[in-house]
Protein backbone atom coordinates (compact mmCIF):
# COMPACT_ATOMS: atom_id res chain seq x y z
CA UNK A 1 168.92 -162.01 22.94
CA UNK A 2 170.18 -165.73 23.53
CA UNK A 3 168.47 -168.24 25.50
CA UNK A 4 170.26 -167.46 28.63
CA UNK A 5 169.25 -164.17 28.29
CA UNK A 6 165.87 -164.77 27.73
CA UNK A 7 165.58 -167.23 30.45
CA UNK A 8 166.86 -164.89 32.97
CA UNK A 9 164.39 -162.04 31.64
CA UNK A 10 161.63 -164.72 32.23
CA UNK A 11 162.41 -165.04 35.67
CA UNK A 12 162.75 -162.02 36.82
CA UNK A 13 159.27 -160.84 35.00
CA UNK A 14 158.11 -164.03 37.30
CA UNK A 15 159.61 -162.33 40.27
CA UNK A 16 157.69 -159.05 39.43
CA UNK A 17 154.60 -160.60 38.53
CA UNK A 18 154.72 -162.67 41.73
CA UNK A 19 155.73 -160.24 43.83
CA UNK A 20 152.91 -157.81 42.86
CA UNK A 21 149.75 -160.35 42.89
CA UNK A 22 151.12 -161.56 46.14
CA UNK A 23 151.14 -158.07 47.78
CA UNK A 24 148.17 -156.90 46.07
CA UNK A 25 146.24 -159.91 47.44
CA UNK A 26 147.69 -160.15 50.76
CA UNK A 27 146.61 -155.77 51.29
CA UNK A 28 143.17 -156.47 49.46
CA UNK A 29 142.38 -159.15 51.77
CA UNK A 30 143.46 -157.08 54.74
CA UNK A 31 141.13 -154.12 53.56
CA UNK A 32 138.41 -156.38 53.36
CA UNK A 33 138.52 -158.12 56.61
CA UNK A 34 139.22 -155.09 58.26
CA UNK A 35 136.22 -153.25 56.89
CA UNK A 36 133.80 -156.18 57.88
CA UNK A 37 135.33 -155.76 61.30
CA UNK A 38 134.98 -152.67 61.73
CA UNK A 39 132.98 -150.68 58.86
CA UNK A 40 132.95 -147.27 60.65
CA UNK A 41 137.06 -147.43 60.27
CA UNK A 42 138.71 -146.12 57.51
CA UNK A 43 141.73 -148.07 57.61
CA UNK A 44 140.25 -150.77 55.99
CA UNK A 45 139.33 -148.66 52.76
CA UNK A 46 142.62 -147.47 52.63
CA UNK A 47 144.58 -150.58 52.75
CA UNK A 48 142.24 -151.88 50.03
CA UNK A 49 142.68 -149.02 47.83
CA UNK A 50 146.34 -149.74 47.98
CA UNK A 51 145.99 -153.17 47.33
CA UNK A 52 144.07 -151.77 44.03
CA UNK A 53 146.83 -149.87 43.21
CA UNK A 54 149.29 -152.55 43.44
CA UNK A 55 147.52 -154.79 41.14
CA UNK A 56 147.40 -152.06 38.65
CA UNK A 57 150.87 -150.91 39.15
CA UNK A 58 151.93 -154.51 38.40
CA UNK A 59 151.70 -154.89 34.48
CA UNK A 60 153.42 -151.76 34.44
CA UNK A 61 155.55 -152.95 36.54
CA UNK A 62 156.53 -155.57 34.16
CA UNK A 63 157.03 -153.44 30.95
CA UNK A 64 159.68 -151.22 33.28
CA UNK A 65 161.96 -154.19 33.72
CA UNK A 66 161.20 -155.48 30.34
CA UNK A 67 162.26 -151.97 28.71
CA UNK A 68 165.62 -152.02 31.68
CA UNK A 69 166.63 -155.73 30.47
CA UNK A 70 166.25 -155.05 27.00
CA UNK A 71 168.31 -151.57 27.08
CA UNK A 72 171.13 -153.92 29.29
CA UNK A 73 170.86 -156.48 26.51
CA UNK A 74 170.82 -153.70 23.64
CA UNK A 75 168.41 -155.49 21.95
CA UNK A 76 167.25 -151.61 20.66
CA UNK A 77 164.41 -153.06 18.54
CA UNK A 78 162.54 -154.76 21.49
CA UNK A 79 163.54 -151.25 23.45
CA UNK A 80 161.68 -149.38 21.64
CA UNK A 81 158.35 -151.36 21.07
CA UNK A 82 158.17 -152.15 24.90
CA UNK A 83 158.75 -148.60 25.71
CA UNK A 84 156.20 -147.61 22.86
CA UNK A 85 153.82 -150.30 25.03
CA UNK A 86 154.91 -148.23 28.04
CA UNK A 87 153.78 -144.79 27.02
CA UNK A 88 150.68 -146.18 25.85
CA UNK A 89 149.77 -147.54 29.30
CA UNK A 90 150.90 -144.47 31.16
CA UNK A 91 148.90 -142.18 27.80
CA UNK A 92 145.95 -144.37 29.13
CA UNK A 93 146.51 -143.81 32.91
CA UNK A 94 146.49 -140.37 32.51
CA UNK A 95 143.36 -140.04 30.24
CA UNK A 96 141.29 -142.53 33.12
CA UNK A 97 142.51 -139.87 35.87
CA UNK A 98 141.16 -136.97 33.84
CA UNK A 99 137.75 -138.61 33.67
């Protein structure tokens, strides 16, 4: 990859990044204050919990649009050891929800 490239991979990884701590904040701290509002409400759990699931979702997130710049690029090598990254992520996702 050049430096132009690069640079524009590095931005939009900032974008994602951004993007996903922003939202993942903004939901968490919705949950919250709704729960202390009104704890009897379920509303407030649920916003939270997708909050949580945005912040995970996020590094993920990132190796997506890593794997999707690098396959535009066809920089093959880097394909294939962020996709590897990828599988082991999701491997591990799937193990967590199996208990």
């Amino acid at each position: 990859m050049n430096t132009e490239a690069v640079m524009r991979l590095e931005r939009l990884l900032g974008i994602v990044l951004h993007a996903g701590a922003v939202a993942s904040t903004a939901l968490l701290s919705v949950g919250l204050l709704l729960l202390l509002a009104a704890p009897s409400q379920a509303w407030g759990a649920r916003i939270a919990t997708v909050g949580l699931l945005i912040l995970i979702a996020t590094p993920v997130a990132r190796v997506v649009t890593s794997v999707a710049q690098y396959a535009a690029e066809r920089d093959w090598l880097f394909v294939i050891l962020t996709a590897t990254v990828l599988v082991v992520l999701l491997g591990s996702l799937l193990v967590a929800l199996r208990g």
